[in-house]
C-alpha atoms as a PDB file:
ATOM      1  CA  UNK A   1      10.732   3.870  10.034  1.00  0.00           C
ATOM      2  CA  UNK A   2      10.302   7.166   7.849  1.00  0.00           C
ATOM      3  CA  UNK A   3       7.059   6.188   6.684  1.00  0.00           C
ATOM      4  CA  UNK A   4       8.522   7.026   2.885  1.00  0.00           C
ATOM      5  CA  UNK A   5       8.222   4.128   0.810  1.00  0.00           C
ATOM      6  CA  UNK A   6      11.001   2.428  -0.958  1.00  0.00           C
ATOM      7  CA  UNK A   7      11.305   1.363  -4.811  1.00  0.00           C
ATOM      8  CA  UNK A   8      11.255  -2.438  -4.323  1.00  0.00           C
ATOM      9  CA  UNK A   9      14.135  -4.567  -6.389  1.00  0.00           C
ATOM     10  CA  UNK A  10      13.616  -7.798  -7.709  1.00  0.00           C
ATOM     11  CA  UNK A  11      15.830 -11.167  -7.510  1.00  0.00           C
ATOM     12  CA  UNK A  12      16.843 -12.843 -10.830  1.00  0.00           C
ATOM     13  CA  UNK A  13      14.656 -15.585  -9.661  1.00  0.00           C
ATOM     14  CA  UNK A  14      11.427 -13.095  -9.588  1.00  0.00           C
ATOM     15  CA  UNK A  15      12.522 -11.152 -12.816  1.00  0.00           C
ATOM     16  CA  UNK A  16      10.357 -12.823 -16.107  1.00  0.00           C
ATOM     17  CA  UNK A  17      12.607 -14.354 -18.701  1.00  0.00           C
ATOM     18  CA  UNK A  18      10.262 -15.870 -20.695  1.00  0.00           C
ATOM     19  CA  UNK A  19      10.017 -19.391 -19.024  1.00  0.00           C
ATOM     20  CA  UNK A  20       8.340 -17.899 -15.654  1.00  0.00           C
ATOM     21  CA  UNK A  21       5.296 -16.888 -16.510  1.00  0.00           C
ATOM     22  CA  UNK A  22       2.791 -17.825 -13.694  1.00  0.00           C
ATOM     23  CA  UNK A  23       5.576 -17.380 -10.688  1.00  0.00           C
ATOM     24  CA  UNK A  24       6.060 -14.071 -11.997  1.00  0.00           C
ATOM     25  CA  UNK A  25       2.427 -12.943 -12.592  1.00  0.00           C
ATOM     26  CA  UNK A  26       1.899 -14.656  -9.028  1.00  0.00           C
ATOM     27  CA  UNK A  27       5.055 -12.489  -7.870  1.00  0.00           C
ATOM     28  CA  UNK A  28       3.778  -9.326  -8.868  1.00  0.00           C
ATOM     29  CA  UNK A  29       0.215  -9.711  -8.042  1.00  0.00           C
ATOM     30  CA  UNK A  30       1.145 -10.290  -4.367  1.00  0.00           C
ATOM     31  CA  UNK A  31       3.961  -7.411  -4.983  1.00  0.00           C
ATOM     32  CA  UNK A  32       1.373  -5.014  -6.272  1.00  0.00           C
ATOM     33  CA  UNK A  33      -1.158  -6.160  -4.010  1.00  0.00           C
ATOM     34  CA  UNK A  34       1.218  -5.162  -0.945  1.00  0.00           C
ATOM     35  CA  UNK A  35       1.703  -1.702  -2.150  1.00  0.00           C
ATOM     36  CA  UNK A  36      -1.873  -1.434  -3.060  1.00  0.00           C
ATOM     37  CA  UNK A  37      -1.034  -0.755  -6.119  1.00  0.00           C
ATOM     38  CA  UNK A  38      -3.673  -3.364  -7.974  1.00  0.00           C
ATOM     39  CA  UNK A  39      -5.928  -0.989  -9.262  1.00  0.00           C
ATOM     40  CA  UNK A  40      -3.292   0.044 -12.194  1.00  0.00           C
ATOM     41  CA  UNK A  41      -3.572  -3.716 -13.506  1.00  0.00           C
ATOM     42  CA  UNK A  42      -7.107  -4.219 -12.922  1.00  0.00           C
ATOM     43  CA  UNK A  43      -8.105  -0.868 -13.838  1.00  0.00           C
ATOM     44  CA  UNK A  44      -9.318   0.482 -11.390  1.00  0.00           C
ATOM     45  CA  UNK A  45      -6.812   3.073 -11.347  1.00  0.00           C
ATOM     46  CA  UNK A  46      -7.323   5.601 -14.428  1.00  0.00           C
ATOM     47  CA  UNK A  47      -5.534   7.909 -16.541  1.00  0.00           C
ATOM     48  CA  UNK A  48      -6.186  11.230 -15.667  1.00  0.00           C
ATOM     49  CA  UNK A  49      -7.674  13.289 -18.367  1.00  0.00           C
ATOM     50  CA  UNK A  50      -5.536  16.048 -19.591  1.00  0.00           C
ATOM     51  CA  UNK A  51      -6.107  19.298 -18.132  1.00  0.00           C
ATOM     52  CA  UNK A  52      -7.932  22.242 -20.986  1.00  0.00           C
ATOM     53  CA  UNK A  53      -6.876  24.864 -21.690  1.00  0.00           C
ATOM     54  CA  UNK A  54      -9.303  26.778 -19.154  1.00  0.00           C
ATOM     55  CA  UNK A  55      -7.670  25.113 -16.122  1.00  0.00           C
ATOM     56  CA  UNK A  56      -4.259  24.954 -16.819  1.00  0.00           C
ATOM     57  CA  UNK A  57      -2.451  27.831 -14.980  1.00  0.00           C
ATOM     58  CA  UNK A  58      -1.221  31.018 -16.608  1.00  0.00           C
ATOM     59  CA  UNK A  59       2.143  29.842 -17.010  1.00  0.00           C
ATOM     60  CA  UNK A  60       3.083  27.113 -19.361  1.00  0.00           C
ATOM     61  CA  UNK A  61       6.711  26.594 -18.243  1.00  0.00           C
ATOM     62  CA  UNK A  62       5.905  24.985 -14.671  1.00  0.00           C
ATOM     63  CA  UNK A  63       5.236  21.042 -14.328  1.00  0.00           C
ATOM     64  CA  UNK A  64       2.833  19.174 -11.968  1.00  0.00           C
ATOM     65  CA  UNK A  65       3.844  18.283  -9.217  1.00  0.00           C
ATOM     66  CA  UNK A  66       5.600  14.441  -9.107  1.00  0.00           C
ATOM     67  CA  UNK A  67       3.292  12.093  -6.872  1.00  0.00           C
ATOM     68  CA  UNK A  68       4.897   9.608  -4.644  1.00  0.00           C
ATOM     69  CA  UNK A  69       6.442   6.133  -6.331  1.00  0.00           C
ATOM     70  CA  UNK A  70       3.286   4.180  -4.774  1.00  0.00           C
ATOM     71  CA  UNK A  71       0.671   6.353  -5.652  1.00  0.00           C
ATOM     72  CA  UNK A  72      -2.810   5.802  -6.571  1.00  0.00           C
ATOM     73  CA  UNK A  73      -3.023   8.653  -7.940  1.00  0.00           C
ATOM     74  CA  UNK A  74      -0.677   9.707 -10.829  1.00  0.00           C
ATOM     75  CA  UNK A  75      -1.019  12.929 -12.571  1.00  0.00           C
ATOM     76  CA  UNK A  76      -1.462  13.123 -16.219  1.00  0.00           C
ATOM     77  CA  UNK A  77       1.784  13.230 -16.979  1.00  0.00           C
ATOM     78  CA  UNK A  78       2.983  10.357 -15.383  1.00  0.00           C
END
């Protein structure tokens, strides 16, 4: 195994569609729960604050850098 994770797909039967509410919220609390990714539910994950002026680097025209699709830890523009 590569050790990179994979973007999970779900089944018709696991998407919502409005009649499925508590097998889906059960569905993606044990998805999310897997991946560890909880915390951006429950809030325990946060929205980075924006980065001032005084920390930003001198040149406007580059990006952050992308974090991984599980992270825990998104940058602000994500």
């Amino acid at each position: 195994m590569s050790g990179i994770p994979t973007l999970t797909l779900l089944s018709e039967e696991q998407k919502f569609n409005g009649n499925n509410l508590l097998k889906w919220t059960t569905n993606m609390q044990q998805l999310l729960g897997s991946k560890g990714l909880l915390g951006y539910i429950d809030g325990q994950v946060t929205k980075p604050s924006q980065p001032t002026p005084s920390t930003m680097s001198t040149s406007s025209s580059t990006s952050p850098d992308t974090t991984p699709i599980y992270s825990t830890t998104p940058n602000p523009d994500e």
